[in-house]
Protein backbone atom coordinates (compact mmCIF):
# COMPACT_ATOMS: atom_id res chain seq x y z
CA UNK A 1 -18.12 -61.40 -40.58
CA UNK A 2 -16.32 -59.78 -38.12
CA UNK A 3 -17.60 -58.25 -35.05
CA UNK A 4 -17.05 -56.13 -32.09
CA UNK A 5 -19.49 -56.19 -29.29
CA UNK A 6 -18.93 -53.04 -27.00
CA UNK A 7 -21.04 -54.21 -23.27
CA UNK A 8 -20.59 -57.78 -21.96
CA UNK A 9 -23.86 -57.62 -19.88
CA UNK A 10 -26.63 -60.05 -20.66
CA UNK A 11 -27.55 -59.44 -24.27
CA UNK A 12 -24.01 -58.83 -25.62
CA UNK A 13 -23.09 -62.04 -24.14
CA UNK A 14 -26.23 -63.70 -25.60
CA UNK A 15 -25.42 -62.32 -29.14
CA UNK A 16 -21.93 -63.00 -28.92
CA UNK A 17 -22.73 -66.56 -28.06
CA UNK A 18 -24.77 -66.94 -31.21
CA UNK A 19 -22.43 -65.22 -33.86
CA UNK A 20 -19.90 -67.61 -32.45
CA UNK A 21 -21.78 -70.63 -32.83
CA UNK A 22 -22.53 -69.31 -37.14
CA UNK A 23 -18.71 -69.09 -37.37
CA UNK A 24 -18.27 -65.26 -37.22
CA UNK A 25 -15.20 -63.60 -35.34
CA UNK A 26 -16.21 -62.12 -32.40
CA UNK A 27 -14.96 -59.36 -29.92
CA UNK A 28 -16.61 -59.30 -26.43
CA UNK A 29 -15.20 -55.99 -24.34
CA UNK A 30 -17.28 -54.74 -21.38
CA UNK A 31 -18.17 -51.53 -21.42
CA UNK A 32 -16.44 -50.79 -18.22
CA UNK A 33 -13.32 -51.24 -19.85
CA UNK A 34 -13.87 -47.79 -22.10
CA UNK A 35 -13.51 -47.65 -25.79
CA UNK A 36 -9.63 -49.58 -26.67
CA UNK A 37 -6.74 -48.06 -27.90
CA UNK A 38 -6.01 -49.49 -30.78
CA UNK A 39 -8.04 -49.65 -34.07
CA UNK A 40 -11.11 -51.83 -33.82
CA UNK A 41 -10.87 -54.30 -37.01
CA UNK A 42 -14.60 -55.19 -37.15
CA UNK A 43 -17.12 -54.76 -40.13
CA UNK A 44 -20.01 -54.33 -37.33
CA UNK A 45 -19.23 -52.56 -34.33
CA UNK A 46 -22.70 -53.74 -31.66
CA UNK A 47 -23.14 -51.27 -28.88
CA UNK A 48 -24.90 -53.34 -26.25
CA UNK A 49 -25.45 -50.74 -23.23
CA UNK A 50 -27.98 -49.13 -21.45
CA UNK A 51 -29.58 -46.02 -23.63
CA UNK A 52 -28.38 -43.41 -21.77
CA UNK A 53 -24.77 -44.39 -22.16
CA UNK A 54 -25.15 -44.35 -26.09
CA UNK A 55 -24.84 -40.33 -26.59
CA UNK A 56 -21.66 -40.32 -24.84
CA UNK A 57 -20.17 -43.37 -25.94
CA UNK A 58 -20.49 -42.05 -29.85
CA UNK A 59 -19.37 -38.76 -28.99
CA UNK A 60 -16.11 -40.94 -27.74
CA UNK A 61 -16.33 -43.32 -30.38
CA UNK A 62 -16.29 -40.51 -33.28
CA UNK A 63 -13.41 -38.51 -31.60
CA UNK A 64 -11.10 -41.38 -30.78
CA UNK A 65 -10.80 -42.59 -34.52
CA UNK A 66 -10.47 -46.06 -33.59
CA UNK A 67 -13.60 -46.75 -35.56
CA UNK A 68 -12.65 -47.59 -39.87
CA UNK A 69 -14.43 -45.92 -42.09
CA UNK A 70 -16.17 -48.86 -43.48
CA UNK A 71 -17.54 -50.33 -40.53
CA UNK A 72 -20.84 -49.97 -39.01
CA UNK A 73 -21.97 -49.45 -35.89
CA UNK A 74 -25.66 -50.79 -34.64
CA UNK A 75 -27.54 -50.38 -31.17
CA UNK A 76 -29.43 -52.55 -29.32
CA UNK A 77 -32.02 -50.43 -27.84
CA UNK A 78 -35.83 -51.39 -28.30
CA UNK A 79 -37.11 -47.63 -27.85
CA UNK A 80 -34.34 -45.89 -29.70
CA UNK A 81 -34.36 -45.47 -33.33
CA UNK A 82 -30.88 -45.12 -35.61
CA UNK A 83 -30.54 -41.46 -34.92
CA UNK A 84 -29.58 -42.42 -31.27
CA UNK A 85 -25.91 -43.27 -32.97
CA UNK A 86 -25.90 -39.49 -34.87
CA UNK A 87 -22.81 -38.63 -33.38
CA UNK A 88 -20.76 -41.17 -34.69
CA UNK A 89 -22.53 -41.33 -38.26
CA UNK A 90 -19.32 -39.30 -39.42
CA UNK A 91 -16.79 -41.62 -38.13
CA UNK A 92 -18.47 -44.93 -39.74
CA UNK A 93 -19.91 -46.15 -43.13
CA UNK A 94 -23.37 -46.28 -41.06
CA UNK A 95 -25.70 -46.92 -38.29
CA UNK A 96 -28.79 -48.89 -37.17
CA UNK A 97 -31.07 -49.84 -34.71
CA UNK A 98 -30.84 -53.49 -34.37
CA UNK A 99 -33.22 -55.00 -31.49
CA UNK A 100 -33.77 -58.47 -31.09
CA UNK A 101 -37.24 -59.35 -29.81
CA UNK A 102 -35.99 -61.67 -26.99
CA UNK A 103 -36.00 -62.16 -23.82
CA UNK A 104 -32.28 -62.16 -21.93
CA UNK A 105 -32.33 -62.14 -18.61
CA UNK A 106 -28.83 -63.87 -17.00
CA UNK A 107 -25.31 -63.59 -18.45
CA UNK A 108 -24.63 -67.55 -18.19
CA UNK A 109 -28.16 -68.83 -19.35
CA UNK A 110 -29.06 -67.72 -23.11
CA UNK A 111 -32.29 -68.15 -24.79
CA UNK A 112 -32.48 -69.52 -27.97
CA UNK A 113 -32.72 -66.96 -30.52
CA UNK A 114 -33.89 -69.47 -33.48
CA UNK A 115 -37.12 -68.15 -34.75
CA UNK A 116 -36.51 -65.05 -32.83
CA UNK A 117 -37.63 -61.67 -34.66
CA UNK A 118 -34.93 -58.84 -34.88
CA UNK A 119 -36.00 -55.39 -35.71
CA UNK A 120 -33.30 -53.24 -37.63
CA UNK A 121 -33.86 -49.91 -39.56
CA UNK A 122 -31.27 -47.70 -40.69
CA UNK A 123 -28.73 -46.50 -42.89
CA UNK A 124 -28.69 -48.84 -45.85
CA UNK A 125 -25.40 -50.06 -45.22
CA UNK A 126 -25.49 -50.51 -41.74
CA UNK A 127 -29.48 -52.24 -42.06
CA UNK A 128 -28.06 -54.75 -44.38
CA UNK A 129 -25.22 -56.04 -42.52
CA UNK A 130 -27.50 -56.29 -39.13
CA UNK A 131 -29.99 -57.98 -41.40
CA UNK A 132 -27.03 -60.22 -41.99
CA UNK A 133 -26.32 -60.81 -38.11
CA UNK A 134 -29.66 -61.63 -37.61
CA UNK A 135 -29.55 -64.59 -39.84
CA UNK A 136 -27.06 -65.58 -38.60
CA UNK A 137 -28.03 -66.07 -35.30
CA UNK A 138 -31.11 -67.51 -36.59
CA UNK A 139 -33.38 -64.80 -36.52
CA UNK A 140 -35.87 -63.21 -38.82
CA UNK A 141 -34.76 -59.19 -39.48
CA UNK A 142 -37.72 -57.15 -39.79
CA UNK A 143 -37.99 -53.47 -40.86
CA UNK A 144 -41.71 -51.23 -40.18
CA UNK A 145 -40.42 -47.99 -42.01
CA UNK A 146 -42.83 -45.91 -39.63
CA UNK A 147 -42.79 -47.85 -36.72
CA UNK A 148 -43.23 -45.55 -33.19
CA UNK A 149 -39.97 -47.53 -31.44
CA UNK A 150 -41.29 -46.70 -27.55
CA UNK A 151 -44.73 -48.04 -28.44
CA UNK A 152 -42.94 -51.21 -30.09
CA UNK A 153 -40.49 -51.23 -26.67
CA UNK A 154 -43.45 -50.82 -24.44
CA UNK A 155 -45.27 -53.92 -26.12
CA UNK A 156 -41.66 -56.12 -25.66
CA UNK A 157 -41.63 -55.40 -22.24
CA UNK A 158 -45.52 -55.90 -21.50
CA UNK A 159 -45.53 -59.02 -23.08
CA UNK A 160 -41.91 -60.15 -21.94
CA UNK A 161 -41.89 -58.95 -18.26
CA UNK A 162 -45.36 -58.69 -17.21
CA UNK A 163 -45.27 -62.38 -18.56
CA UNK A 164 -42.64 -63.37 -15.67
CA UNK A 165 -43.90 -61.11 -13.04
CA UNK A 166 -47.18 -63.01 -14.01
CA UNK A 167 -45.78 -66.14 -13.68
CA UNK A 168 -44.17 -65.17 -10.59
CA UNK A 169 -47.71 -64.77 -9.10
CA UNK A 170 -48.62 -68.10 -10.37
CA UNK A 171 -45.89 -69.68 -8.77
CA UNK A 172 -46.88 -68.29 -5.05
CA UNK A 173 -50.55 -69.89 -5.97
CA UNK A 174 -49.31 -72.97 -7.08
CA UNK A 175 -47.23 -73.16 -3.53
CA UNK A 176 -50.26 -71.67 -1.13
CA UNK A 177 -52.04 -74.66 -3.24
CA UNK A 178 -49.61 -77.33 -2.18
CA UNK A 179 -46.63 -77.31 -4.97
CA UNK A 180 -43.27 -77.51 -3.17
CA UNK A 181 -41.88 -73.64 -4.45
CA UNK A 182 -38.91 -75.48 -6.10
CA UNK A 183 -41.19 -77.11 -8.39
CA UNK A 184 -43.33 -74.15 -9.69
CA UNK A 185 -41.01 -72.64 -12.12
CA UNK A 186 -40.46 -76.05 -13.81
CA UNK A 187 -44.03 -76.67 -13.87
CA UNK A 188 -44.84 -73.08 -15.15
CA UNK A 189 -41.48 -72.87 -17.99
CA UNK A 190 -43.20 -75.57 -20.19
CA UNK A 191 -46.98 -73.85 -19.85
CA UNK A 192 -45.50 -70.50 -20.89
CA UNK A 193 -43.41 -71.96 -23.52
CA UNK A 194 -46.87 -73.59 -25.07
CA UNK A 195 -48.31 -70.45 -24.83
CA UNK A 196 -45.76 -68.72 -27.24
CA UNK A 197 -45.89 -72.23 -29.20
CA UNK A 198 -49.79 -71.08 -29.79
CA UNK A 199 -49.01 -67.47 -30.13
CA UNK A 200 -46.64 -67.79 -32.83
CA UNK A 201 -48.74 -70.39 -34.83
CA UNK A 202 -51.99 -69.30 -33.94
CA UNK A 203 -52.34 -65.75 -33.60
CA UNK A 204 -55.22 -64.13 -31.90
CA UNK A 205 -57.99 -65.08 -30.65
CA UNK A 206 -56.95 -69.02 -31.36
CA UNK A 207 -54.05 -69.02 -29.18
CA UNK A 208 -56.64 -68.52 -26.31
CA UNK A 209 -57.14 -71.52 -24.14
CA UNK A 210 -58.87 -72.26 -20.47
CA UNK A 211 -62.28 -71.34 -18.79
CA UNK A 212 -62.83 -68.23 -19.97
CA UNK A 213 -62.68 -69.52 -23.75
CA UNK A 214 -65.31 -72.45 -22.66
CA UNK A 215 -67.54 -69.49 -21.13
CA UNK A 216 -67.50 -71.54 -17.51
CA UNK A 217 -68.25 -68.79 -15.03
CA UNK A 218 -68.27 -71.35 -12.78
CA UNK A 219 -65.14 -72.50 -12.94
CA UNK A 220 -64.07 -68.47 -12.65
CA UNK A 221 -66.24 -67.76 -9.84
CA UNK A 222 -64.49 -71.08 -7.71
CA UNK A 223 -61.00 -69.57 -8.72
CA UNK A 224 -61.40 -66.11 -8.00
CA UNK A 225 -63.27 -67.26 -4.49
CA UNK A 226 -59.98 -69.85 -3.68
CA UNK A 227 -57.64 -66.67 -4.28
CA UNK A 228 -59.93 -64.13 -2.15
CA UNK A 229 -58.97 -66.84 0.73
CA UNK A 230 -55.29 -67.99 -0.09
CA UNK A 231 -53.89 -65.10 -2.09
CA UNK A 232 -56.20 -61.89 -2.03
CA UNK A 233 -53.53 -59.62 -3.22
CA UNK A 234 -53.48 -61.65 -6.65
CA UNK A 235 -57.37 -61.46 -7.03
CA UNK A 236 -57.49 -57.94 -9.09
CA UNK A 237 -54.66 -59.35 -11.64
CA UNK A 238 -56.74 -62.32 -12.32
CA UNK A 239 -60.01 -60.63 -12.49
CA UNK A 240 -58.00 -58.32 -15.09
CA UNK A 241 -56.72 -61.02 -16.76
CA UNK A 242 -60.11 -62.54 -17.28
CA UNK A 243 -61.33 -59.50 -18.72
CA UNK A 244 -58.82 -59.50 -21.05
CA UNK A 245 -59.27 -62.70 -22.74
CA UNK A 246 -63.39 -62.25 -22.21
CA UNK A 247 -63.03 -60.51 -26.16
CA UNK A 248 -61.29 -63.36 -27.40
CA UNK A 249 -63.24 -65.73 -26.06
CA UNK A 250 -66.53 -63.75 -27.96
CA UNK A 251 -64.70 -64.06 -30.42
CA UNK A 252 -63.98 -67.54 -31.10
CA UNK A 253 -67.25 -68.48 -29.99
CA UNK A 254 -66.90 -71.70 -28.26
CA UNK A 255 -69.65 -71.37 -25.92
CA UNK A 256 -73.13 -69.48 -26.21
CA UNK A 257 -73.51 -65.59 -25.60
CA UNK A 258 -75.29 -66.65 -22.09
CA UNK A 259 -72.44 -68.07 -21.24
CA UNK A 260 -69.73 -65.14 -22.01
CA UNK A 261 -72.36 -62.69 -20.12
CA UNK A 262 -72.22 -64.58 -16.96
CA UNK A 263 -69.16 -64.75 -17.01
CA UNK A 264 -69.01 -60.82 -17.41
CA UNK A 265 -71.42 -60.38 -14.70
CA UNK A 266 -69.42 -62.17 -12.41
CA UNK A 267 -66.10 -60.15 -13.02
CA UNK A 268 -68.13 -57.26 -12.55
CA UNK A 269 -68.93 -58.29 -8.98
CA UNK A 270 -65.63 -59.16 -8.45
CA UNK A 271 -64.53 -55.83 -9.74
CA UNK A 272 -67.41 -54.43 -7.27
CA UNK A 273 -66.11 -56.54 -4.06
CA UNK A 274 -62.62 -55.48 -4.79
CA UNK A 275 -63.38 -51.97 -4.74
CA UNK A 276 -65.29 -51.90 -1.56
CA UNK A 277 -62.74 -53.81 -0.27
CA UNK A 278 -59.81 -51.48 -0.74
CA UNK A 279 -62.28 -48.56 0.64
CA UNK A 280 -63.11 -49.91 4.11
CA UNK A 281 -59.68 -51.46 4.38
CA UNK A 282 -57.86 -47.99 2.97
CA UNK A 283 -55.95 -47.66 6.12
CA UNK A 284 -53.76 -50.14 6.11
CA UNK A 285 -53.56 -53.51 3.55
CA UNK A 286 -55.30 -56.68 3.99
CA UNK A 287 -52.74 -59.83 4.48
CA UNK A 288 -53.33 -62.98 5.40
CA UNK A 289 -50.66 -64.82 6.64
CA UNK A 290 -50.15 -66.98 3.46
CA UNK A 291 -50.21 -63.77 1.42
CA UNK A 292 -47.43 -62.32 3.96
CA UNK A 293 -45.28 -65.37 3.44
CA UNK A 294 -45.59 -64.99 -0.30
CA UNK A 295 -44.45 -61.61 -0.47
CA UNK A 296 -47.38 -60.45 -2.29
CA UNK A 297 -49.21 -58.69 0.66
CA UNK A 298 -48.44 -55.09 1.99
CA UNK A 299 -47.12 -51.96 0.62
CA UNK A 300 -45.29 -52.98 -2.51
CA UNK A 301 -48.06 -54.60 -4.07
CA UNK A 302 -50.59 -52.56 -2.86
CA UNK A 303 -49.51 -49.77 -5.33
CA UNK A 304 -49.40 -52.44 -7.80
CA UNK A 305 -51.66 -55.36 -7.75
CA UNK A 306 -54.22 -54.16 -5.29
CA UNK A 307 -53.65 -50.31 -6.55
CA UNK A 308 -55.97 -51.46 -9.94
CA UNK A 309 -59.41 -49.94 -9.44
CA UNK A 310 -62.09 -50.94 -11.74
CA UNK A 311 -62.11 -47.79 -13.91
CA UNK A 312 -58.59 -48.95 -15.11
CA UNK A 313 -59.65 -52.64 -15.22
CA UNK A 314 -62.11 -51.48 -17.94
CA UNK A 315 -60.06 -49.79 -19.51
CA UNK A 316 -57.95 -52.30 -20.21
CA UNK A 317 -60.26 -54.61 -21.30
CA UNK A 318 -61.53 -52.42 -23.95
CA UNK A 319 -58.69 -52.13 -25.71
CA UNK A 320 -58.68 -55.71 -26.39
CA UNK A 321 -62.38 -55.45 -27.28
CA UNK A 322 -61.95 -52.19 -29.67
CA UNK A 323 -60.24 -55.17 -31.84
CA UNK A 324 -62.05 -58.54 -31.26
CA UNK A 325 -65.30 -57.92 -29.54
């Protein structure tokens, strides 16, 4: 198939990678370069820029009649549905959303997209030839006919960033523990890669491993009383993070009822410590100098990490316990 990918940046490069690698014919232009001249002789025409270029760049598109009639054109957008391309529907056989569910963050490191999902709804025409792309780069195409696209982006980037600011956090513990900082992303890739291992096999609650599944409070209580002393900024994250998998954990049942309580009780005083914490100290932000070297104490994070109260930490948790608890 032949294919034009409009935007060099991380994903176009990523996608244009793995079309190559199937065999299809592949045109790479960065978007800075404008739409070309002459006719584009593709059968998919990928737009791979940022959503607020899109309305413009179809307006262009439409009126510069490079585009043939038979082609499609797709977007790459998570939160934007098909009808983000309606001004160049005229001007083409079709269009589609087509998002794949993956994680690209550098324009000379890919992922591998194998096993990947791809989300792509559309026109017919233009959904069946990005169903086709997404084979070939070895990913499954999937179409919800009434899926909300912003909830669906929001849950991509929740799971997909939050994971690596996450495991940024970890990485600063693992060094204020004693891992040279060099070492902590190799030590932490493999451990997230598991995790999706489990995720994808598994499902929920089984891909759930650690303490908190074992109901050891204990083990929780030690943790959360090592960070209060090495990394206090981190300590509402985890204590969120607990709470979190606290429902799965009741769930799968590995340890008695006792156990999951105590553990709950001793979130809750965490929760509680926190909160009196950030009212005596709401003058200025508490950092000790390993936290200041990290980068996770001061302002920044204290409108993030330290900014979660314990209203919003319950919050959270009962949205995971609306569904498992």
């Amino acid at each position: 198939m032949k294919v034009f990918i409009l935007g060099a940046g991380k994903v176009g490069r990523g996608l244009a990678r793995g079309l190559r690698a199937h065999g299809d014919s592949v045109t790479l232009r960065p978007a800075r370069r404008g739409i070309p001249k002459q006719r584009i002789d593709a059968d998919v025409v990928i737009l791979s820029v940022r959503e607020k270029q899109l309305g413009v760049l179809c307006t262009d598109l439409a009126s510069s009649g490079v585009l043939k009639k038979t082609a499609v054109v797709v977007h790459n957008a998570g939160s934007l549905t098909a009808d983000a391309l309606a001004g160049v529907r005229g001007a083409c056989a079709g269009v589609a959303q087509m998002h794949p569910m993956i994680s690209f963050a550098s324009t000379t490191f890919f992922p591998s997209l194998t096993r990947g999902q791809c989300h792509v709804k559309g026109d017919a025409v233009a959904e069946k030839r990005a169903r086709v792309l997404a084979k070939h780069l070895g990913m499954t195409p999937r179409t919800f006919p009434k899926l909300d696209t912003v909830g669906y982006h929001a849950a991509a980037g929740l799971v997909a960033n939050g994971a690596a600011a996450l495991a940024a956090i970890g990485a600063e513990l693992l060094v204020v523990s004693g891992v040279p900082r060099a070492d902590a992303p190799k030590m932490l890739g493999p451990l997230l890669r598991s995790v999706a291992e489990n995720v994808e096999a598994l499902g929920f609650p089984d891909a759930l491993t650690g303490p908190v599944r074992r109901g050891d409070a204990g083990a929780i209580e030690r943790q959360i009383g090592l960070l209060r002393e090495k990394l206090p900024d981190a300590v509402p994250l985890f204590v969120a993070s607990a709470w979190a998998q606290l429902p799965l954990a009741r769930a799968l049942g590995d340890a008695p009822a006792e156990s999951f309580d105590a553990m709950a009780r001793v979130l809750s005083a965490a929760m509680q410590s926190g909160a009196r914490s950030e009212k005596g100290d709401s003058s200025k932000p508490s950092r000790s100098g390993r936290a200041r070297r990290s980068g996770l104490g001061g302002g920044a994070p204290r409108h993030g990490v330290r900014a979660l109260t314990a209203d919003r930490l319950t919050r959270s948790r009962h949205v995971i316990a609306a569904t498992y608890g």
